[in-house]
Every structure is written in C-alpha cells, then in structure tokens.
Protein backbone atom coordinates (compact mmCIF):
# COMPACT_ATOMS: atom_id res chain seq x y z
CA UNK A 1 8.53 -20.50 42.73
CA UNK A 2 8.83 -24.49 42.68
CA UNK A 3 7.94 -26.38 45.13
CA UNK A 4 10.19 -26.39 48.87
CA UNK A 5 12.71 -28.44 48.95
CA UNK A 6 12.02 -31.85 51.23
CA UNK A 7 14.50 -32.86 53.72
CA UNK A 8 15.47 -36.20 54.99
CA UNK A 9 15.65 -37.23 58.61
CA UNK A 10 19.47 -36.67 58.66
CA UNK A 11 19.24 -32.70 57.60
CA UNK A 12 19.90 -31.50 61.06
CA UNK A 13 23.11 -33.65 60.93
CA UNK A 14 24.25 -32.84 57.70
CA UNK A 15 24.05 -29.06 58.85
CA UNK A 16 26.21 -29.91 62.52
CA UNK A 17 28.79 -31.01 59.87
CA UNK A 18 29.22 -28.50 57.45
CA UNK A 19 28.35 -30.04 54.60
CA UNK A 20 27.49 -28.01 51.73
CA UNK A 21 23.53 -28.50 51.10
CA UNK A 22 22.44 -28.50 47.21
CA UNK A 23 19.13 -29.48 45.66
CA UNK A 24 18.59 -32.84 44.36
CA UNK A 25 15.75 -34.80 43.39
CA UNK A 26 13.67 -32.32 44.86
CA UNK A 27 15.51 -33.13 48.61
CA UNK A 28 18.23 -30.73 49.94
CA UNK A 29 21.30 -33.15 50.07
CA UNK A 30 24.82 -32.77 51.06
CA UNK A 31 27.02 -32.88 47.65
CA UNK A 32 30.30 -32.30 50.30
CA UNK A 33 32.11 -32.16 53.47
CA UNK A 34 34.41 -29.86 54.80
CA UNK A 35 37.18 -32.33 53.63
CA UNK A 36 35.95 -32.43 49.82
CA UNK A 37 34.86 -34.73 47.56
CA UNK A 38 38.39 -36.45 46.53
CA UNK A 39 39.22 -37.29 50.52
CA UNK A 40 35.58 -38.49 50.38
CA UNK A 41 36.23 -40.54 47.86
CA UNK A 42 39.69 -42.13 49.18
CA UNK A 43 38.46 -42.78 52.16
CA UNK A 44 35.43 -44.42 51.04
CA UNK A 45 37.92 -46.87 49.30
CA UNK A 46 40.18 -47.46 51.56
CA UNK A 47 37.57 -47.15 54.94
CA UNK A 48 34.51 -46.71 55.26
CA UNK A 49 31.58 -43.78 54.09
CA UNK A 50 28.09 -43.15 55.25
CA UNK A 51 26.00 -41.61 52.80
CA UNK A 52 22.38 -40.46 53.63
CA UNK A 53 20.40 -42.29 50.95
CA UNK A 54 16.84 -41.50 52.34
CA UNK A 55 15.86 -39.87 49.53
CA UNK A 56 15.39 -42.80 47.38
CA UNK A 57 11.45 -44.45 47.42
CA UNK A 58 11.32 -47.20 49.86
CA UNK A 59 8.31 -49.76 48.83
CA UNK A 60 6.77 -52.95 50.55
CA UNK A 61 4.99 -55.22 48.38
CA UNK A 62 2.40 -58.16 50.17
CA UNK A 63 0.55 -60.03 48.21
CA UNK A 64 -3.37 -60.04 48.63
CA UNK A 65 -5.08 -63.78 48.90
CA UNK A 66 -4.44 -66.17 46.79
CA UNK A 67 -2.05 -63.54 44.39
CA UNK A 68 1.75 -63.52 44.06
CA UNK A 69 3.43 -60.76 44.95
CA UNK A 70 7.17 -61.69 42.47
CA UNK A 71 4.59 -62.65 39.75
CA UNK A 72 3.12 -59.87 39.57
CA UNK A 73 5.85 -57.96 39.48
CA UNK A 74 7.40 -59.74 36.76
CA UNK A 75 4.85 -58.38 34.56
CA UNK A 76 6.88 -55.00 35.16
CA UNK A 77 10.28 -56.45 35.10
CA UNK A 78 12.71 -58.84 32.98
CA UNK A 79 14.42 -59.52 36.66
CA UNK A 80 13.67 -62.87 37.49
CA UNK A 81 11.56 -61.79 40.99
CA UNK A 82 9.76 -64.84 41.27
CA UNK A 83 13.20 -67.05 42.35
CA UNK A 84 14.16 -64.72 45.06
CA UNK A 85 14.63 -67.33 48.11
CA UNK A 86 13.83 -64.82 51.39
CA UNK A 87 16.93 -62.62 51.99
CA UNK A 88 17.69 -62.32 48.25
CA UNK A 89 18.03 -59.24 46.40
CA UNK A 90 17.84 -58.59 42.51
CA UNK A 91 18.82 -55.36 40.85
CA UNK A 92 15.94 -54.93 38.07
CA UNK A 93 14.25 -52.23 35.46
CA UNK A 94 11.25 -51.06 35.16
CA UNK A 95 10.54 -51.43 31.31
CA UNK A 96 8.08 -49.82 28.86
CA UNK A 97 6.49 -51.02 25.39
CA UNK A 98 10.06 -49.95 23.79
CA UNK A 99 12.02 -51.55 25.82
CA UNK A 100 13.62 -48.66 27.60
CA UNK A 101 13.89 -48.14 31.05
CA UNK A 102 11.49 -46.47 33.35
CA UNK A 103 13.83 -46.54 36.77
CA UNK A 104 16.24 -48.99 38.05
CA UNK A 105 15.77 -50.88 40.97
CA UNK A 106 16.27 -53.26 44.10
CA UNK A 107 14.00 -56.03 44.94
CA UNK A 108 14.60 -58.05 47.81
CA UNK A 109 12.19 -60.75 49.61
CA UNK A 110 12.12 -60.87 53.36
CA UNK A 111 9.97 -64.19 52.59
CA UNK A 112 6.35 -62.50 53.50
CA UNK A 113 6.90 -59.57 50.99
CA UNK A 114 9.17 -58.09 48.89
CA UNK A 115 11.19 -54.56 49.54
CA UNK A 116 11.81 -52.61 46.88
CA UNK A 117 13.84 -49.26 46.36
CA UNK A 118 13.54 -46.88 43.40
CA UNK A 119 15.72 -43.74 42.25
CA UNK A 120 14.52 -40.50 44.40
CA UNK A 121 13.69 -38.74 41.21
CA UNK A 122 11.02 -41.31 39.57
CA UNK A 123 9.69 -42.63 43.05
CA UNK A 124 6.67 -40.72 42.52
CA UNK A 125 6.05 -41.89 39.23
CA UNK A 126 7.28 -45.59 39.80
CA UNK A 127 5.17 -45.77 42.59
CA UNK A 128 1.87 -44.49 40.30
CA UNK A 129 3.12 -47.11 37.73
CA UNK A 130 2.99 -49.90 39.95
CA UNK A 131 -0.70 -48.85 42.05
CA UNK A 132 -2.11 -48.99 38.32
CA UNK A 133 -0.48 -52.32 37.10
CA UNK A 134 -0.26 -54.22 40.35
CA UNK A 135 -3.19 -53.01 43.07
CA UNK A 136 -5.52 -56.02 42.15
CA UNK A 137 -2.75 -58.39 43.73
CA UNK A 138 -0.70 -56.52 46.04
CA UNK A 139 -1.17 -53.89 48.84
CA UNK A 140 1.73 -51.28 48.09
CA UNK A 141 2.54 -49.53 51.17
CA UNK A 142 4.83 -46.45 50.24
CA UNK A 143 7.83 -46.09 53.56
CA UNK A 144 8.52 -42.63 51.52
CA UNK A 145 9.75 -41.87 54.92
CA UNK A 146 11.70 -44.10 55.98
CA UNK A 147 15.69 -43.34 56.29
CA UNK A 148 18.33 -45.05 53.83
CA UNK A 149 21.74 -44.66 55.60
CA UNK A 150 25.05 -46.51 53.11
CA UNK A 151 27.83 -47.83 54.65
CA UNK A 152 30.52 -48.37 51.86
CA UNK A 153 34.20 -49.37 52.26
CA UNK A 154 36.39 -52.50 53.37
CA UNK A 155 35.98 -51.51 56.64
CA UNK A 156 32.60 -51.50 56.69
CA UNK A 157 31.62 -54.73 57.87
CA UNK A 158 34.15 -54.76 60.87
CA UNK A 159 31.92 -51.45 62.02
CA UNK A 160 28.80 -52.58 61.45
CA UNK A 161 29.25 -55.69 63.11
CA UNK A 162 29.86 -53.75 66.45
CA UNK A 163 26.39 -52.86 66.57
CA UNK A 164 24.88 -56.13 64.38
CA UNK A 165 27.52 -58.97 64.75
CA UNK A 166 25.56 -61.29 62.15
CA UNK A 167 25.60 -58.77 59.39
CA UNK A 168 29.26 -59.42 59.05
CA UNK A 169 28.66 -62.92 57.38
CA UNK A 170 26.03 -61.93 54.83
CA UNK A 171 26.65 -61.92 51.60
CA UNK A 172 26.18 -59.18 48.68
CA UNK A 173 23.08 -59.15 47.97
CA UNK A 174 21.05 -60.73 50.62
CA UNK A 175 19.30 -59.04 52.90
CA UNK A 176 18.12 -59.36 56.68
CA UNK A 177 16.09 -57.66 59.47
CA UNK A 178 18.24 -56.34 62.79
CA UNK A 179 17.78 -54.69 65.46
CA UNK A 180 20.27 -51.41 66.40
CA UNK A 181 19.93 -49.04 69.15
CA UNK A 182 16.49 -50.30 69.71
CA UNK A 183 15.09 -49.45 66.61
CA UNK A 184 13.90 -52.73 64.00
CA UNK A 185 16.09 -52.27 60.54
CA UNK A 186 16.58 -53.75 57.56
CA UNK A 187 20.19 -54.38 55.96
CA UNK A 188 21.23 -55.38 52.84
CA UNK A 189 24.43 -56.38 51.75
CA UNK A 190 24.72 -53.65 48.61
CA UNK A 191 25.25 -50.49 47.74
CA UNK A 192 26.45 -48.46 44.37
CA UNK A 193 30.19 -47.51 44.43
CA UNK A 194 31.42 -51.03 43.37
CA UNK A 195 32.87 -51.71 46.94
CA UNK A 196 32.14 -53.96 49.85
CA UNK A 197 29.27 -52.24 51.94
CA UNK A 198 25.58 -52.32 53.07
CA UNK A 199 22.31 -50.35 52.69
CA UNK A 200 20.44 -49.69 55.82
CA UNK A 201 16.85 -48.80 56.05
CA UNK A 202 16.10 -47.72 59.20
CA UNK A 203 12.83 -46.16 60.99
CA UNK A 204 12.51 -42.09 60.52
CA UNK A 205 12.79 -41.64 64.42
CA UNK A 206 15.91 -43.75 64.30
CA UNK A 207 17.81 -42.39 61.70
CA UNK A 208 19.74 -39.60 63.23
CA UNK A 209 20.62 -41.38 66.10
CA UNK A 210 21.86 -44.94 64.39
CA UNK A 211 23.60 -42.63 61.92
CA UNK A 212 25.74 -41.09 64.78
CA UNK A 213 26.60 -43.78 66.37
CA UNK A 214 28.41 -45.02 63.07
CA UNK A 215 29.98 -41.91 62.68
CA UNK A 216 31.37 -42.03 66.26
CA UNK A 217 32.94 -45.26 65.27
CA UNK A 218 37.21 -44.17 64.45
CA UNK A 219 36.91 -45.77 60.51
CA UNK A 220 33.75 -43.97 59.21
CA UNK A 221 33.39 -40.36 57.68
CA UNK A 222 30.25 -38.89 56.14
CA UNK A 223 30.68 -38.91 52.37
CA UNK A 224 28.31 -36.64 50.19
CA UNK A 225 26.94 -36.83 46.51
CA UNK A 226 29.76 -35.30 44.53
CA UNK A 227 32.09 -38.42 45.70
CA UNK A 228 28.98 -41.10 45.13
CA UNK A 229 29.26 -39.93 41.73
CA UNK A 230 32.85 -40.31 41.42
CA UNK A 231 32.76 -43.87 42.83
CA UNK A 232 29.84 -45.32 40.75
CA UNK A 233 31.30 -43.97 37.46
CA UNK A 234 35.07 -45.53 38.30
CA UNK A 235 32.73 -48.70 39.07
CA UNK A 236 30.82 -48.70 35.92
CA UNK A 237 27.90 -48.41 37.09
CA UNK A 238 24.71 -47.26 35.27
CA UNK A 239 22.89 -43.71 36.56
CA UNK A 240 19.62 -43.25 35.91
CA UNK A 241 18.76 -40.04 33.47
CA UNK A 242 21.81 -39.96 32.49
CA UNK A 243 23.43 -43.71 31.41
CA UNK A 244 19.92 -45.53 31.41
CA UNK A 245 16.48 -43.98 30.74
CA UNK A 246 13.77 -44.42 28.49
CA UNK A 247 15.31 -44.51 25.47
CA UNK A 248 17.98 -47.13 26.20
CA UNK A 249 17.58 -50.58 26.67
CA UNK A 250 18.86 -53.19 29.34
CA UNK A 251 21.07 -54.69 26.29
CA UNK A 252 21.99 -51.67 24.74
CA UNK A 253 23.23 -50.44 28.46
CA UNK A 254 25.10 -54.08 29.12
CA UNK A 255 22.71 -55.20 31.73
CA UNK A 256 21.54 -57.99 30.10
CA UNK A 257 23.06 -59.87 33.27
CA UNK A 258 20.17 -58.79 35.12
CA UNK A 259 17.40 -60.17 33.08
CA UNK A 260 16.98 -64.10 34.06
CA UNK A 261 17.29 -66.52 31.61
CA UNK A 262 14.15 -67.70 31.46
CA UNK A 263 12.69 -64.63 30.90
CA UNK A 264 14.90 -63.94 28.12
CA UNK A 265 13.23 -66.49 26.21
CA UNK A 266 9.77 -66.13 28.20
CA UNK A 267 9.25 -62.36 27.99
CA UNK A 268 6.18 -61.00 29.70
CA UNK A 269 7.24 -57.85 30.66
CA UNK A 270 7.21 -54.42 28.97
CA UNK A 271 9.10 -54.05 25.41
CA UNK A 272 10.12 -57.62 25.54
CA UNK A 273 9.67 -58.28 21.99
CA UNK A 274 12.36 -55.61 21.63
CA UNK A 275 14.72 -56.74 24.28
CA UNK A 276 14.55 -60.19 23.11
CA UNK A 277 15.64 -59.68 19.41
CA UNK A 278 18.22 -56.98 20.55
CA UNK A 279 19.64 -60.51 22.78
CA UNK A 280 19.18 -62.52 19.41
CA UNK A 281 20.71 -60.02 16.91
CA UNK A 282 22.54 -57.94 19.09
CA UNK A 283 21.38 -54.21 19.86
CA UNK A 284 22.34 -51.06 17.71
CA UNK A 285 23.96 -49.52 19.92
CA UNK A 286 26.14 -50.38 23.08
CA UNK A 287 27.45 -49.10 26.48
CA UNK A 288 31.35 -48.66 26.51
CA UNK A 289 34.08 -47.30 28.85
CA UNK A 290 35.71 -44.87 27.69
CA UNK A 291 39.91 -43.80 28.60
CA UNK A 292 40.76 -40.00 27.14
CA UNK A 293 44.28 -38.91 26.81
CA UNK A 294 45.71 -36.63 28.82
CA UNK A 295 43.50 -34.26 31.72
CA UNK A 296 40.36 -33.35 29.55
CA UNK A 297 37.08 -34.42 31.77
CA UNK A 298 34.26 -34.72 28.68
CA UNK A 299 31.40 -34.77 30.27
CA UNK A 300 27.95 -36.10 29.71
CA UNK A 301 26.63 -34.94 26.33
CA UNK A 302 30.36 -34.91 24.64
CA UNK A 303 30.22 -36.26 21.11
CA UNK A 304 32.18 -39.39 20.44
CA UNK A 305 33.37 -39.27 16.74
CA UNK A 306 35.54 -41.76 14.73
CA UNK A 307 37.39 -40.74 11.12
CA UNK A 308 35.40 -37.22 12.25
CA UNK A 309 31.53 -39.09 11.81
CA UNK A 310 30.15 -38.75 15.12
CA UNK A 311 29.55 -42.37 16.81
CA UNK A 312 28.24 -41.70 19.63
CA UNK A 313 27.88 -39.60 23.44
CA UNK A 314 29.50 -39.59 26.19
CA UNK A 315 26.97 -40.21 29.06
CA UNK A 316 29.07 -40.30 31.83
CA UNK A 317 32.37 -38.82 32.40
CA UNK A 318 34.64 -37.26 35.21
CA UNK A 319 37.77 -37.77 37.18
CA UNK A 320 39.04 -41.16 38.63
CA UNK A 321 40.39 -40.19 41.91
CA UNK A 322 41.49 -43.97 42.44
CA UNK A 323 43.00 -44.07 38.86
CA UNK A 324 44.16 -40.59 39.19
CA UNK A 325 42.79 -39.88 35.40
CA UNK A 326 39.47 -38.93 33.38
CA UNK A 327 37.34 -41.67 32.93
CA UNK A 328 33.71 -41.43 30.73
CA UNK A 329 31.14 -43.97 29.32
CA UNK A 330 28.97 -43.58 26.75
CA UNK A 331 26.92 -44.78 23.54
CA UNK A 332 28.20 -45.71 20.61
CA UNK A 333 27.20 -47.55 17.24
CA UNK A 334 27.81 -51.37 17.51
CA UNK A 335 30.13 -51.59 14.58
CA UNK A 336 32.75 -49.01 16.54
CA UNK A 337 32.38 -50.83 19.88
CA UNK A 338 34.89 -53.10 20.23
CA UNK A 339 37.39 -52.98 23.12
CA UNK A 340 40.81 -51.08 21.84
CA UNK A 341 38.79 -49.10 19.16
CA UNK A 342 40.39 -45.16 19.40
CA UNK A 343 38.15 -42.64 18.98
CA UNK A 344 37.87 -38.72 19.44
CA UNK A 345 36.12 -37.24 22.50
CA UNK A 346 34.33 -33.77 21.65
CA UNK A 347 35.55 -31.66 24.79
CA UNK A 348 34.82 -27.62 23.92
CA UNK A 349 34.95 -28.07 20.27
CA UNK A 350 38.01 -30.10 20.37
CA UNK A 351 39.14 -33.48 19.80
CA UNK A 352 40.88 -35.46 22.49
CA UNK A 353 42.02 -38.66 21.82
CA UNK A 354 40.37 -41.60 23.85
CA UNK A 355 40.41 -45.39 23.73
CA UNK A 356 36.98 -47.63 24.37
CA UNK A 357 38.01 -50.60 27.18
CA UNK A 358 36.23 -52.85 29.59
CA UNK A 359 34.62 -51.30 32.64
CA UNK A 360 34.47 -51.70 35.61
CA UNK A 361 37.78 -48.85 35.46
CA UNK A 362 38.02 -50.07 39.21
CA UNK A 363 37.63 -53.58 39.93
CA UNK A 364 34.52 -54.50 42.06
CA UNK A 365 35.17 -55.76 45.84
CA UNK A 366 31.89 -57.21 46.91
CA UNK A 367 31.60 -59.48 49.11
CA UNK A 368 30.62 -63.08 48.13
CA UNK A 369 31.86 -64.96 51.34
C-alpha cells in the first residue's frame, strides 16, 4: 500500500458537487463535474472557472541580514528575479548542471519577500533543493497548506471585483495582497489556460468559504483537471513531466522568453554553459505544435516520423474543444522544425498525416491593461 492520499481544503466541496475524485500528485483531485470536461472547458472560455489549485507548493522567501533574497535565487534560476519591482511576477525554471529543468515556477515579490509556487508533484523535492542551496541567506517558510483557488475566463475580473474592486485593474502578472470575507489573500493576475484570470492564495480556514462565495456568483462553474488540461495544451503551454523535465532545456522547450537578457549572457545558474551555447548555436532539438488530419488524438509518447525516419515525440496531444480538432506538441530534430513541415504522427501503429505550425493553437487573452 502507498501512502493515503492528501486532500486539500476544498475536498468536502468537491464531494457536495459531484465531482469525480481521482489521484493526482499524491492529492485526491476532481478531474470532472457532473457537466463534463468539454462544458468545462467552454465555459471556462467564454465565462469564468474555479479550479482548486491547492495542491501546488506555496513558498515564502525573506531574506536573512544583510543577504538578498532574488540573488540568491538567481543562482537557481535563468529568470531574471532580481528586477522584480514589488507586485511583479516571473514564470522561471529550476535548472540543473545539464541544463534541464527541475520544476517550473512562479516568483512574485510582495517587496519584503518573494512568493513562489512550484508544481504539486516536485514541491517536496523543490523545496529540499532550495533549503540546501539557499538556507544561509533566506528563511524558507513552506505554506504547504495554504489553499490555491483559479479563477479563469473573461468574466473573471467582473466577479472578482465584487468581492476585491481593485483587482480588476491589475495587470497579468502582478500581484497584490486583499482582503475577502475577512480572511488576508494574495492575488495574482495569472493562471495556465492562456486566458484572462487570477490565482488566489488564500488562508486554509478560508478556502472553502471564499471558494463558495465565487461559485454563488451567476458566471462561475467549478472546472476540474481533465478540462485544465485541455485548455493549457490549446494554449501552448508547457506541462511539467511531460513537455518540460529534466532532460529538456528552456531553449529546446521555446522558453527562452523567460530567461532575462542579461542572464543570457551572464549565466550563473545551473547548466548555463549549456543553455547559453544552445541560444548561440541554436539547440538540437525544438518544441513544435503539431495539427493531425482528420479525428486521431496521438497522445504523449506518439512517434513523429518524416520520409518514415522517426523525428521526434509527441509530448502533448488531445482534443481542441475550442478548435473542435486534435491538437499535439512535441520534440522534434531542428532540421525538420520549421513551420509548414508535414510529417506522420504514429497513432496505434499507423501513420496520420499532421502539419508542424505556431502555437499558441488558441490565441492568448491576458490582460495587459
């Protein structure tokens, strides 16, 4: 027997719902609704979703006397942590000596210390990582219980102003302490399906309660993990273990956008020597969407071949319920991965025809102001 599943402060509430309860990341977490993952999905789109997200590691960083918390975590990171003004937030990677990625993360600075929030399934080991690398200048205070709630969707901002009017004018990617219900929270403007939306980390005796009250509200629905999926891969977006992990670098992956410039030429991180002549000479391999003819899904671990040599895998790949098609991303050999290039997805021993193009498949709708 493995260990008992955890559950987050919402578990009660997913239950009252009906959503259907699966393991993941060691939590029990609600993969569906009564409704179903593609209504999930279109109404996340075209309304607003709340996921429960309070699974994933919450982390404060302060620095000790005289030390520097964003320095000091730049020796873990090529994210340029040290220019966060207070209320920005960076999405980052946790490198090693190769220059593949550990976990991917958010750091934001409140302007005394930095929040950080890793994947649920490395959270434990991130958090090891960074109390051997970074104890002699911070103190690293673990909020493993804290809740996460997302709300995603255009209409997100008109509902969460209700409750915090000022939210409404931040910007993606900033970040700001409120007060709801009574209970101290901090919002960012973010999220991972490529839409407008926020992240709200709220205290664990809080959760349940803030998380009803924007459920009550006419425009929001609970959405579950099967349609998160769905709406970070139409987004393009990276997840970990499956599109990133430790054997694929930030340029191989097309994140390169995330490293700061002076970093790129600085280094002083893990693997940098690697990253930096991957920028310089490009890397071997790169990160491409992928379009396959026709209703085959090919799924992660689907052989991309071209002229029958195998070119690559398919990392990523499912239905679009926005496009109303299969979508997939995946690996493949720099030489083949030009935009327009046709190629043959593997899908049961078969060959389906696909074409590699430009992701996002769904254009992103953040909100810049």
């Amino acid at each position: 027997m493995g260990e008992p599943l955890k559950r987050t402060p919402l578990y009660d509430l997913h239950r009252e719902l009906g959503a259907r309860l699966v393991p993941f990341a060691g939590y029990e977490m609600p993969v569906q609704y009564p409704t179903g993952i593609l209504a999930e999905h279109a109404h996340t789109r075209t309304a607003a979703g709340l996921f429960d997200v309070s699974h994933m590691g919450q982390v404060r960083f302060t620095a000790k006397l005289g030390q520097n918390a964003a320095k000091a975590l730049e020796t873990l990171v090529p994210g340029d942590i040290a220019g966060l003004q207070p209320g920005q937030q960076r999405y980052t990677q946790f490198t090693n000596q190769t220059g593949g990625i550990l976990d991917d993360l958010m750091v934001t600075s409140t302007g005394d210390h930095l929040l950080a929030v890793f994947n649920a399934a490395c959270k434990e080991s991130d958090l090891a990582h960074v109390q051997k690398h970074l104890a002699a200048a911070c103190e690293i205070e673990p909020m493993f219980s804290r809740g996460l709630l997302a709300l995603q969707g255009p209409q997100a901002a008109a509902v969460l102003a209700r409750f915090a009017p000022q939210a409404a004018t931040m910007k993606f990617m900033t970040g700001a302490f409120f007060v709801i219900d009574g209970a101290r929270c901090y919002i960012t403007r973010s999220g991972y399906t490529g839409g407008d939306g926020y992240e709200i980390s709220t205290p664990a005796d809080a959760t349940d309660a803030i998380a009803r009250k924007l459920l009550a509200a006419p425009e929001v629905k609970p959405i579950g993990l099967g349609a998160r999926d769905s709406l970070r891969l139409e987004a393009g977006l990276c997840l970990y273990g499956h599109d990133i992990d430790t054997t694929t670098t930030p340029t191989e992956a097309g994140l390169l956008w995330s490293i700061g410039k002076e970093r790129r030429i600085q280094g002083g991180f893990p693997g940098a020597a690697i990253i930096q002549r991957q920028i310089a000479e490009g890397a071997p391999r790169k990160r491409v969407g992928l379009l396959p003819d026709g209703k085959a899904i090919a799924r992660e671990g689907a052989e991309i071949a071209l002229a029958g040599k195998v070119v690559g895998k398919v990392t990523s790949g499912g239905f679009s319920p926005t496009l109303g098609r299969a979508v997939a991303m995946g690996y493949v050999e720099r030489a083949h991965s030009a935009n327009g290039t046709k190629v043959d997805l593997v899908v049961r021993g078969k060959p389906v025809p696909a074409e590699i193009v430009p992701m996002p498949f769904v254009k992103h709708a953040y909100y810049r102001g």
